[in-house]
PDB file of N, CA and C in Angstrom:
ATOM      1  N   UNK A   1     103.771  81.454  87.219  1.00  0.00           N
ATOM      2  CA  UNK A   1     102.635  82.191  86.688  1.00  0.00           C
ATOM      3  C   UNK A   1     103.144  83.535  86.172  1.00  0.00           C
ATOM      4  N   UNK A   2     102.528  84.263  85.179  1.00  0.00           N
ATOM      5  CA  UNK A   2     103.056  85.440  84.526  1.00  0.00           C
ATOM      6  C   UNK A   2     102.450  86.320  85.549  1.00  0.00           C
ATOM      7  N   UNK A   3     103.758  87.326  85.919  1.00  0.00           N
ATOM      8  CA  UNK A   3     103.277  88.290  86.652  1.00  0.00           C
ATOM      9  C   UNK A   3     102.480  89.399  86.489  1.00  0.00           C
ATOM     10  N   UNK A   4     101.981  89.711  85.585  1.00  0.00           N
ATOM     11  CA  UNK A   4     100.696  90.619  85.435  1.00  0.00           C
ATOM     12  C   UNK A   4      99.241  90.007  85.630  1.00  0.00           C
ATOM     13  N   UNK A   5      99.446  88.552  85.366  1.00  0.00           N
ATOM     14  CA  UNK A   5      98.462  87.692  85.924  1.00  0.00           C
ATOM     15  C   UNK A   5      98.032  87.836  87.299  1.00  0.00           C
ATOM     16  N   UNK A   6      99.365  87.374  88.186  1.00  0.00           N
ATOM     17  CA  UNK A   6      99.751  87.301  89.754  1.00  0.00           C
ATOM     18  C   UNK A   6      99.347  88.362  90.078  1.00  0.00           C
ATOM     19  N   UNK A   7      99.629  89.661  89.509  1.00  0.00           N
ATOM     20  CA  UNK A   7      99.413  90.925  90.701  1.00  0.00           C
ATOM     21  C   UNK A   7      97.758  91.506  89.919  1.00  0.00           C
ATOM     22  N   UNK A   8      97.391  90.601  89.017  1.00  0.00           N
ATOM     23  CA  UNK A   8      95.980  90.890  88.969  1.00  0.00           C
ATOM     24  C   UNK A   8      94.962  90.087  89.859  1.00  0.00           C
ATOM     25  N   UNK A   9      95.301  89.180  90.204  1.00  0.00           N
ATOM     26  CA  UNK A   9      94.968  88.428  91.231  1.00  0.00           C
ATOM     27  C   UNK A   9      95.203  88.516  92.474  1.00  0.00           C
ATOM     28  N   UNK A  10      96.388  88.463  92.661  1.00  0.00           N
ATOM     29  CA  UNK A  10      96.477  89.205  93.997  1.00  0.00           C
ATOM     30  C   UNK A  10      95.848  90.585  94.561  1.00  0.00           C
ATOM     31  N   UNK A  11      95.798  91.503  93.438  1.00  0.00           N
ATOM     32  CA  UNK A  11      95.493  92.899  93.612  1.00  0.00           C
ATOM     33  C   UNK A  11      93.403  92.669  94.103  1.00  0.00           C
ATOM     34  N   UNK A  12      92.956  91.997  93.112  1.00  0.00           N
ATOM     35  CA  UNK A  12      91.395  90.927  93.006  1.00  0.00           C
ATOM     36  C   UNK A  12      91.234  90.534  95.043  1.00  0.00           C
ATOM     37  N   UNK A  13      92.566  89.820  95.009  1.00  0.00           N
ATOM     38  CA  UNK A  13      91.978  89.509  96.030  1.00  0.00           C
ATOM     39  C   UNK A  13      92.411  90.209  97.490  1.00  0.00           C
ATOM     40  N   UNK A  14      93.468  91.299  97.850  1.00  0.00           N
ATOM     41  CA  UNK A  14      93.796  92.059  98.620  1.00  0.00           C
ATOM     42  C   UNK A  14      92.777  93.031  98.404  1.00  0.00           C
ATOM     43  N   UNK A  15      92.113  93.355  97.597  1.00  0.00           N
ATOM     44  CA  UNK A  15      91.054  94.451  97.840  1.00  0.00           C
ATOM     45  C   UNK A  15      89.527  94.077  98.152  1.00  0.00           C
ATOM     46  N   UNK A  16      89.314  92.391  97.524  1.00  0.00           N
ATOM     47  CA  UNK A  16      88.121  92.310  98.570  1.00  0.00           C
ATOM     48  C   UNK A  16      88.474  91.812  99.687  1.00  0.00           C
ATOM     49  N   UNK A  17      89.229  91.331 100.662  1.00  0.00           N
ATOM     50  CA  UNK A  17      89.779  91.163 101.572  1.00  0.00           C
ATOM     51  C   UNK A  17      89.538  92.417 102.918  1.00  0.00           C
ATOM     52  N   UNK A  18      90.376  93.759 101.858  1.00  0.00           N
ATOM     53  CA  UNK A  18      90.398  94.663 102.403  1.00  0.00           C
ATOM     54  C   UNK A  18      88.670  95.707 102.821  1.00  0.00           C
ATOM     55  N   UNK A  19      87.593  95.100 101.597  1.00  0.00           N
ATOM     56  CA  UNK A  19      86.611  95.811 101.817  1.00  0.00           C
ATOM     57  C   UNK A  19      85.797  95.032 102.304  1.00  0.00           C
ATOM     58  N   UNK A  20      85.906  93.791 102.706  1.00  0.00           N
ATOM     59  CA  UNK A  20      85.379  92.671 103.721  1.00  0.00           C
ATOM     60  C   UNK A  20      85.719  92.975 105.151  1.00  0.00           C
ATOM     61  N   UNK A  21      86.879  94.073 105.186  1.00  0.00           N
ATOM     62  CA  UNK A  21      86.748  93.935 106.887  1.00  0.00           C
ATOM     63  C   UNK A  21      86.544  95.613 107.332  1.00  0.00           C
ATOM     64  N   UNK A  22      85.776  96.149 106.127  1.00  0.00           N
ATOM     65  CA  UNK A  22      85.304  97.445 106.016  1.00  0.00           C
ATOM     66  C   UNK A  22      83.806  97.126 106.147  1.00  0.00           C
ATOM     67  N   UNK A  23      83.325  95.828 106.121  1.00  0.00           N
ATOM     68  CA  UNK A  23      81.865  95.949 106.224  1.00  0.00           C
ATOM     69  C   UNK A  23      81.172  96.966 107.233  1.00  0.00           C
ATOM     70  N   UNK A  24      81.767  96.269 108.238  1.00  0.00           N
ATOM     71  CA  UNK A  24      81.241  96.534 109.567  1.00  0.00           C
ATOM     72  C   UNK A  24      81.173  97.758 109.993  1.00  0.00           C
ATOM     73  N   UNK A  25      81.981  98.836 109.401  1.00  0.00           N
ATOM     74  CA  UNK A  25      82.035  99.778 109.598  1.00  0.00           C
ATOM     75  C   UNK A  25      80.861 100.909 109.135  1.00  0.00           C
ATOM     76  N   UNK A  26      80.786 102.372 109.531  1.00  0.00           N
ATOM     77  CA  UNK A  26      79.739 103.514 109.173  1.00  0.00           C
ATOM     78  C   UNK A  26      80.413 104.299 108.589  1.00  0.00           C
ATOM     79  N   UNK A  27      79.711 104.404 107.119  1.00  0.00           N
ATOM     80  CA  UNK A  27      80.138 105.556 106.043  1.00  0.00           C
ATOM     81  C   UNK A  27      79.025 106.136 105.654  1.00  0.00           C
ATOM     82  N   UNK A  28      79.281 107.334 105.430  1.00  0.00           N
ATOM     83  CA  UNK A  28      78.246 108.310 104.854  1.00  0.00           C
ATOM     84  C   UNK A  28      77.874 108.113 103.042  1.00  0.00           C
ATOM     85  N   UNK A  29      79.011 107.606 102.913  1.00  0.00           N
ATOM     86  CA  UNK A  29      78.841 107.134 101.144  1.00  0.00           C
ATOM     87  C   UNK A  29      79.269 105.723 101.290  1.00  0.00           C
ATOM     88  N   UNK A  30      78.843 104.734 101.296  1.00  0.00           N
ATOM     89  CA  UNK A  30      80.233 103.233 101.486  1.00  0.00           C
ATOM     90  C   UNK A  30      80.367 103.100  99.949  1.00  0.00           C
ATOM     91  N   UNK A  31      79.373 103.530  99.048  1.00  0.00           N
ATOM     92  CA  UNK A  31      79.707 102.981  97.835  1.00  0.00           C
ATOM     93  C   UNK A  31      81.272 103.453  97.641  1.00  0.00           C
ATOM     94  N   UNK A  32      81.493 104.878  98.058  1.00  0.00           N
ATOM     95  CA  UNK A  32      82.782 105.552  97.145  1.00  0.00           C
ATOM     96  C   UNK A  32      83.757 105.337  98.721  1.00  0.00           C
ATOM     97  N   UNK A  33      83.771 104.388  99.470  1.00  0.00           N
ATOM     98  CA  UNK A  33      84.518 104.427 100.341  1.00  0.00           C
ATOM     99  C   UNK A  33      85.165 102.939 100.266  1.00  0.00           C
ATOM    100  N   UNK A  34      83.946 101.501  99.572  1.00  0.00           N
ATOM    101  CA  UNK A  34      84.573 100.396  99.268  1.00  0.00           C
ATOM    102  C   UNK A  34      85.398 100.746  98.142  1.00  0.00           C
ATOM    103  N   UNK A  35      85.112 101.652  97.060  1.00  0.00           N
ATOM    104  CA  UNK A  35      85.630 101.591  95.771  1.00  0.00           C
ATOM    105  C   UNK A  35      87.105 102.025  95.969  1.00  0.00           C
ATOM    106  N   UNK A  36      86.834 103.273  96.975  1.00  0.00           N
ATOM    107  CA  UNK A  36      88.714 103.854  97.099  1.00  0.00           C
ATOM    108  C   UNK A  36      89.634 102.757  97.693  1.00  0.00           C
ATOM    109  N   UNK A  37      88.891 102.008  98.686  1.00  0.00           N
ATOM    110  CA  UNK A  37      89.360 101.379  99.061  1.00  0.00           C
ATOM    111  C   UNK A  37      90.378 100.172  98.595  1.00  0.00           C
ATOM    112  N   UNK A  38      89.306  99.352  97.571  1.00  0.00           N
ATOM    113  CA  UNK A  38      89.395  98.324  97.008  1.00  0.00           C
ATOM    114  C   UNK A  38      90.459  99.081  95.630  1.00  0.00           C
ATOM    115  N   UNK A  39      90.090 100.262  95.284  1.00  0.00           N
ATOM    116  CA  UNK A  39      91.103 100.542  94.096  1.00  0.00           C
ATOM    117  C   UNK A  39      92.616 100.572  94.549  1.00  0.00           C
ATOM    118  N   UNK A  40      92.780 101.168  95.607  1.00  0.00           N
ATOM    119  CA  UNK A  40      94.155 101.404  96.392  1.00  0.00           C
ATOM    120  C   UNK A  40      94.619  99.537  96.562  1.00  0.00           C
ATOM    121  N   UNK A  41      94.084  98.932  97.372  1.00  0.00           N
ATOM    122  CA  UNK A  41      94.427  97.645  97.577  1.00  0.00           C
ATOM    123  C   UNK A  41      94.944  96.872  96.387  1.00  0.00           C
ATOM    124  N   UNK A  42      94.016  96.980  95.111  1.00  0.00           N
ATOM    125  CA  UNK A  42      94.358  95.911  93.928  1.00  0.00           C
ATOM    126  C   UNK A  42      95.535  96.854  93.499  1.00  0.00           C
ATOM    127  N   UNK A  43      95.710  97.988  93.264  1.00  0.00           N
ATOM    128  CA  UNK A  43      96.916  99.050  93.077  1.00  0.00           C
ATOM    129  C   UNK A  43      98.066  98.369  93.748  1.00  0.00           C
ATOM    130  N   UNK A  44      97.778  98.221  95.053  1.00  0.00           N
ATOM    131  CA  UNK A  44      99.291  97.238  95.708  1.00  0.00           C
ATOM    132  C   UNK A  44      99.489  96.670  95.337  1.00  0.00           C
ATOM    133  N   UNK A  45      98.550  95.854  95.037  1.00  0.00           N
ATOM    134  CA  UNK A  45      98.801  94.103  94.963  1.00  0.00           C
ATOM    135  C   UNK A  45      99.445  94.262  93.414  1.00  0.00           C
ATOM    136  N   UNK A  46      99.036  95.014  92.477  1.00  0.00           N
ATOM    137  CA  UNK A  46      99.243  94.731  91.004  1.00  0.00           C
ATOM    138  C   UNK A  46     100.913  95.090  91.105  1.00  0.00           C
ATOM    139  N   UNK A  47     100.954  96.263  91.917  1.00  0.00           N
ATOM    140  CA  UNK A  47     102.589  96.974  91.921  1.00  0.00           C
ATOM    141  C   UNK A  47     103.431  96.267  92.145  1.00  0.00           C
ATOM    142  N   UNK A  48     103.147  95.312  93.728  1.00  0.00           N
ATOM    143  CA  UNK A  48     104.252  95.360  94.637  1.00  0.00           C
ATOM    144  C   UNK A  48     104.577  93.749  93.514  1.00  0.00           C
ATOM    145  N   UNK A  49     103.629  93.400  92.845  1.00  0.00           N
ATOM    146  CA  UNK A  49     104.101  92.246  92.005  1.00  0.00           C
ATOM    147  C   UNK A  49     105.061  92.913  90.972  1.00  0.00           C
ATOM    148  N   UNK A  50     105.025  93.971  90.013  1.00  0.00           N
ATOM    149  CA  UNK A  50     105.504  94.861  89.016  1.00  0.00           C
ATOM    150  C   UNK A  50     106.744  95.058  89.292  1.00  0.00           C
ATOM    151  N   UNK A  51     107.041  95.464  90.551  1.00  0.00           N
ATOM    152  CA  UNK A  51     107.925  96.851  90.446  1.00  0.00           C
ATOM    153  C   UNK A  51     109.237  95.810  90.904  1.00  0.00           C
ATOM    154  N   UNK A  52     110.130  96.827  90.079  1.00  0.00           N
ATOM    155  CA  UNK A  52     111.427  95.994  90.335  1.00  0.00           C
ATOM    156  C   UNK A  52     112.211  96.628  91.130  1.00  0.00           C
ATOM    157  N   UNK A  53     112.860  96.341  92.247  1.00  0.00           N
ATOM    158  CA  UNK A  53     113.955  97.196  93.081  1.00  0.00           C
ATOM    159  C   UNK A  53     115.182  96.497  93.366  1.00  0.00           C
ATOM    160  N   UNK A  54     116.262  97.114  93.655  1.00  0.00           N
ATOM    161  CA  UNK A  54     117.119  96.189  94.044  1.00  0.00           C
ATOM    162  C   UNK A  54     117.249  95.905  95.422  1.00  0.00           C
ATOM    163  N   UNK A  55     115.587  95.004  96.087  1.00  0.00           N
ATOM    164  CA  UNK A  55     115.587  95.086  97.474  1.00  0.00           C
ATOM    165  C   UNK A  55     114.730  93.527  97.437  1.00  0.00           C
ATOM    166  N   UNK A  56     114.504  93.024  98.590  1.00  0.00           N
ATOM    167  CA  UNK A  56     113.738  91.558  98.599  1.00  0.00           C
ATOM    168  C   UNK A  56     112.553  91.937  98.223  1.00  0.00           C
ATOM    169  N   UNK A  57     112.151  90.483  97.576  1.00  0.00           N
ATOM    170  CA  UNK A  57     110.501  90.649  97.201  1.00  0.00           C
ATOM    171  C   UNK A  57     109.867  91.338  98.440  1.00  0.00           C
ATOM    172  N   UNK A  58     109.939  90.683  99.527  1.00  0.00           N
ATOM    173  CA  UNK A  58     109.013  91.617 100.441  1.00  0.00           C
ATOM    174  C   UNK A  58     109.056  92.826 101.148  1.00  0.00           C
ATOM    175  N   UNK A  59     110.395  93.107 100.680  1.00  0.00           N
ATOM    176  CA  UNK A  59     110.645  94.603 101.258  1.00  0.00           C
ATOM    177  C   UNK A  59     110.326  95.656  99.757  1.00  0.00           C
ATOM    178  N   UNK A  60     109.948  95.217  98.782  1.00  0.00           N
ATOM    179  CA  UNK A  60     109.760  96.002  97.423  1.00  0.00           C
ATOM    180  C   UNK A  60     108.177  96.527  97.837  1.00  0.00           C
ATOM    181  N   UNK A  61     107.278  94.947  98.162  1.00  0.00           N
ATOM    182  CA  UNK A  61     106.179  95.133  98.644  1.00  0.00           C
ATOM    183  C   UNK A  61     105.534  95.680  99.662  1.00  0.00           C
ATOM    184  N   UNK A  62     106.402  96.213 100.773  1.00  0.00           N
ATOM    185  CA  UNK A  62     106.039  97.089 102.203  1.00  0.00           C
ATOM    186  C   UNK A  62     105.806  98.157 101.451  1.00  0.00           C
ATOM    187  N   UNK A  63     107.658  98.472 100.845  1.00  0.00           N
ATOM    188  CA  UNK A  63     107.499  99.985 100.236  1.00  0.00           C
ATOM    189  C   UNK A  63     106.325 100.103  99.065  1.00  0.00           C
ATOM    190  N   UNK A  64     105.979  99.650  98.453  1.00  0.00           N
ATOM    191  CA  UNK A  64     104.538  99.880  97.637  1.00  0.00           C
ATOM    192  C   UNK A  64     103.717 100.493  98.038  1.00  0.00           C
ATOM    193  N   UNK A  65     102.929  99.040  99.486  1.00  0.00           N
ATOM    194  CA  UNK A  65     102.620  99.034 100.126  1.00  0.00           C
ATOM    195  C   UNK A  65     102.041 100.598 100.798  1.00  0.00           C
ATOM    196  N   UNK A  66     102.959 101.347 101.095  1.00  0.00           N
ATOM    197  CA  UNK A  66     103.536 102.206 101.993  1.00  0.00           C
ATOM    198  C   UNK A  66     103.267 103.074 101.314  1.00  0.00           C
ATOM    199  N   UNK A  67     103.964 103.573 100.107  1.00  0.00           N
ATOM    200  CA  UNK A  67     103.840 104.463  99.415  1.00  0.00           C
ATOM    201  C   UNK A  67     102.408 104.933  98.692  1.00  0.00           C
ATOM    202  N   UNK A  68     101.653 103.743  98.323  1.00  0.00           N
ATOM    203  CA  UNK A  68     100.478 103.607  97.559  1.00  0.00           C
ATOM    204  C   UNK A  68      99.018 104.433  99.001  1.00  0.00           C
ATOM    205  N   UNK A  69      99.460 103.715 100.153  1.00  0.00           N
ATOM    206  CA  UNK A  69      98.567 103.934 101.521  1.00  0.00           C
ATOM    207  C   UNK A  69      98.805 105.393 102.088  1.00  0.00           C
ATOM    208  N   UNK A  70     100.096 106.168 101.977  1.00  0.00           N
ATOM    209  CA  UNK A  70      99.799 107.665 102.626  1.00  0.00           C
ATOM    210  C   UNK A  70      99.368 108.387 102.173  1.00  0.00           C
ATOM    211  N   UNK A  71      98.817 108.199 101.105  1.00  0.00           N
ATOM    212  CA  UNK A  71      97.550 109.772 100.569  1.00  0.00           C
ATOM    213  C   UNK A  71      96.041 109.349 101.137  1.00  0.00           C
ATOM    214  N   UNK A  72      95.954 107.920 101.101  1.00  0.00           N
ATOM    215  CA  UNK A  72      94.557 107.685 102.086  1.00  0.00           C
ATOM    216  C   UNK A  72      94.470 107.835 102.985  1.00  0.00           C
ATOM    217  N   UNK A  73      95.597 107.661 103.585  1.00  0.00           N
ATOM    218  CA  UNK A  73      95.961 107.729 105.402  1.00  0.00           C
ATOM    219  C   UNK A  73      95.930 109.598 105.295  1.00  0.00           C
ATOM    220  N   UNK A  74      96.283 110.143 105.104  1.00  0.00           N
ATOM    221  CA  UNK A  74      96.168 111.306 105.024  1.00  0.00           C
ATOM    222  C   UNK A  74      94.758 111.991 104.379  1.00  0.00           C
ATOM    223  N   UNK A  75      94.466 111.670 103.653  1.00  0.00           N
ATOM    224  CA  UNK A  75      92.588 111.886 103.377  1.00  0.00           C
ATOM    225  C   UNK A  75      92.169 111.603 104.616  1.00  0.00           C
ATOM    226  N   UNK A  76      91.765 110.625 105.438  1.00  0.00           N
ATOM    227  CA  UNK A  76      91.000 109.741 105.991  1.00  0.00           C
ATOM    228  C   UNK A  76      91.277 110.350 107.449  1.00  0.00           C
ATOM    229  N   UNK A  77      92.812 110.571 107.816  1.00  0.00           N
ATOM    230  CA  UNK A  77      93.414 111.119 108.774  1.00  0.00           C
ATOM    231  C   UNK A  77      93.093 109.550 109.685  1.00  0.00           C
ATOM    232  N   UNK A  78      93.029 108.437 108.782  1.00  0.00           N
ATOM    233  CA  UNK A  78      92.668 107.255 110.006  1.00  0.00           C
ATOM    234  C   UNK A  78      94.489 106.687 109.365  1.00  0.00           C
ATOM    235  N   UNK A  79      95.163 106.570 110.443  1.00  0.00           N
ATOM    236  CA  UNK A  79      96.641 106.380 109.971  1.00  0.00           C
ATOM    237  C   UNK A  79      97.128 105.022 110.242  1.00  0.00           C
ATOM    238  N   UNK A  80      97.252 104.378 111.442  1.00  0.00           N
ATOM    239  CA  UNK A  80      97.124 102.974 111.927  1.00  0.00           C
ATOM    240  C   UNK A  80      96.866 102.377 110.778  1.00  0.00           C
ATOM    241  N   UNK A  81      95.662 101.975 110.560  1.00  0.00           N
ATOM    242  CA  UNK A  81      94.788 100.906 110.195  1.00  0.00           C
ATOM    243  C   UNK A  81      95.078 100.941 109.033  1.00  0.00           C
ATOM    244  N   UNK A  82      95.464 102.003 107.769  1.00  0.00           N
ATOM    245  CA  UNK A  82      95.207 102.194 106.276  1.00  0.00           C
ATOM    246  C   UNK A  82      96.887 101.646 106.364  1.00  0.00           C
ATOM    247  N   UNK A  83      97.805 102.519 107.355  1.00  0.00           N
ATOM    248  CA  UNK A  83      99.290 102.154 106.838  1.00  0.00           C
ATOM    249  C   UNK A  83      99.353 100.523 107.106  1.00  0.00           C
ATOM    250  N   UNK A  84      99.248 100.124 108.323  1.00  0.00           N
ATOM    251  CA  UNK A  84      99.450  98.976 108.604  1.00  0.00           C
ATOM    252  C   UNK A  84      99.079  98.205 107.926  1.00  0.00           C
ATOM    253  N   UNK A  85      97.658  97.982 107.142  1.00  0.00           N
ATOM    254  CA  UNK A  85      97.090  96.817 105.974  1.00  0.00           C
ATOM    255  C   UNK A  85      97.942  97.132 104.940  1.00  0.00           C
ATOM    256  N   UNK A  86      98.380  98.284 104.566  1.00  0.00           N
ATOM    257  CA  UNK A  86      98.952  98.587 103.165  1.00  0.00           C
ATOM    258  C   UNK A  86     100.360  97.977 103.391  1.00  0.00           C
ATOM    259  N   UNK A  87     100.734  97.845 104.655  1.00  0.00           N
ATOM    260  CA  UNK A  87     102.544  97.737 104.707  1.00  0.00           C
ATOM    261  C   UNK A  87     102.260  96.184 104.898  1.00  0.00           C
ATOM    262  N   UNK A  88     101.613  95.417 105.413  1.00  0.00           N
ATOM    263  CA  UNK A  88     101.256  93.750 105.438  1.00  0.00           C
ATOM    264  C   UNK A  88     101.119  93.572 104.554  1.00  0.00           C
ATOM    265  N   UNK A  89      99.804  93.748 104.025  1.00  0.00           N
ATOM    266  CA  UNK A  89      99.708  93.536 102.463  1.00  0.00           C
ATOM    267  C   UNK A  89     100.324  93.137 101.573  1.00  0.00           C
ATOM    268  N   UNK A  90     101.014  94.636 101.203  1.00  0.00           N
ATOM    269  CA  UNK A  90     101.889  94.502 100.431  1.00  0.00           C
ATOM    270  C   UNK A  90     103.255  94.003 100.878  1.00  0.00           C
ATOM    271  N   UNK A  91     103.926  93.462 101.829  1.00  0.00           N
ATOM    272  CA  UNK A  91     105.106  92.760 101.903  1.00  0.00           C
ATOM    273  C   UNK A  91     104.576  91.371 101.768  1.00  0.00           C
ATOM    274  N   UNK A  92     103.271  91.044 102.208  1.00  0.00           N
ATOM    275  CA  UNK A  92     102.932  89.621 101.880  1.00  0.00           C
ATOM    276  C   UNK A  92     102.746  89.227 100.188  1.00  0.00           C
ATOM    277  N   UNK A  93     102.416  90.632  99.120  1.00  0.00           N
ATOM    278  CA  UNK A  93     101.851  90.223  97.903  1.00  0.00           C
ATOM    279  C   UNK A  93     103.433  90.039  97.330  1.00  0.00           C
ATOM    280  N   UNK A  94     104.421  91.468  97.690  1.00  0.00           N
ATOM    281  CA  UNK A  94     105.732  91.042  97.493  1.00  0.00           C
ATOM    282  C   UNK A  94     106.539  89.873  97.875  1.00  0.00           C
ATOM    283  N   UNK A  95     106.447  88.956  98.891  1.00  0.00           N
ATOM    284  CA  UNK A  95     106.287  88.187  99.111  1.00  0.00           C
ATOM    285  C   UNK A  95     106.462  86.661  98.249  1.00  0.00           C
ATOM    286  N   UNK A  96     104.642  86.839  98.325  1.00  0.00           N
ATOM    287  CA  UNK A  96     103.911  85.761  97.395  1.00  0.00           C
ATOM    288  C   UNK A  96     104.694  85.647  96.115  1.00  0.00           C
ATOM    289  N   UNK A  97     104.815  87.095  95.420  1.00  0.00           N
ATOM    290  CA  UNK A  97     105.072  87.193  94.068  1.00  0.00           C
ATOM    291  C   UNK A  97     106.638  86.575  93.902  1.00  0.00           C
ATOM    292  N   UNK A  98     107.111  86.744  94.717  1.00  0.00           N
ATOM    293  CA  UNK A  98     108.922  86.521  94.638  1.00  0.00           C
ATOM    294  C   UNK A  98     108.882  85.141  94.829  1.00  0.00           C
ATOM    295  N   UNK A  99     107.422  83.889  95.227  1.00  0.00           N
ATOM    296  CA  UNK A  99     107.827  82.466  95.586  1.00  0.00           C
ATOM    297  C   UNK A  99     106.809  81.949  94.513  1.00  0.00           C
ATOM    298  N   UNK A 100     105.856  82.384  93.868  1.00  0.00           N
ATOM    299  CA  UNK A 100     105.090  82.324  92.863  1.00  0.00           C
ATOM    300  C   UNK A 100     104.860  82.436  90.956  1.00  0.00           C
ATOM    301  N   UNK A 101     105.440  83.633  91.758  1.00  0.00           N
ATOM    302  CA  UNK A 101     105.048  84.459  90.003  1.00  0.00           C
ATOM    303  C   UNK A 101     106.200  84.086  89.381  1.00  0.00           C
ATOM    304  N   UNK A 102     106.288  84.325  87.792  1.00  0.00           N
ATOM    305  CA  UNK A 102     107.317  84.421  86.958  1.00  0.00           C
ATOM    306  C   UNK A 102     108.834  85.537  87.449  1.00  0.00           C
ATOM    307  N   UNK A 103     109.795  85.265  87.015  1.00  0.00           N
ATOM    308  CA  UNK A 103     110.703  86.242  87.400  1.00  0.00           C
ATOM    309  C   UNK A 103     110.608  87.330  86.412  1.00  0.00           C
ATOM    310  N   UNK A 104     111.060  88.513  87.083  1.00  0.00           N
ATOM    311  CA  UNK A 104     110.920  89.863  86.417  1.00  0.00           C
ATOM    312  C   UNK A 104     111.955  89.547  85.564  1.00  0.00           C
TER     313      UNK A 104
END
């Protein structure tokens, strides 16, 4: 599959994923709290498919991952939960993309 496809899809579906297990939760705005959410997530997913390193698909995708998640984790000051989905995530979309997608 062409990889701008893959990490549009993937990105599609790591961010409702990610704002599916945000339901449950209490926000004072949820509209602008699914949206950051879900924008950061499809952001991984589109990257950790993109970006080229000279490291394994799924270690390209942690660091994405990783990198894309500490300005929320730091907004939010909620650190666990934002790094940890962002570093799964994205080593799983890096991952996916390296057994899936087209080669870079």
């Amino acid at each position: 599959m062409n990889r701008v496809a893959f990490g549009i899809i993937a990105g599609v579906v790591f961010g409702a994923l990610d704002v599916a297990a945000m339901l449950p939760l209490k926000f004072t705005d949820r509209t602008t709290a699914f949206a950051a959410a879900f924008s950061s997530r499809f952001a991984i997913g589109l990257l950790a498919t993109l970006v080229k390193m000279p490291l394994p698909n799924w270690l390209t995708g942690l660091v994405v991952g990783l990198l894309i998640s500490i300005p929320d984790a730091i907004v939010t000051k909620v650190y666990v939960p934002i790094l940890a989905s962002g570093i799964v995530g994205g080593a799983i979309v890096g991952w996916a993309a390296g057994r899936w997608a087209a080669p870079l």
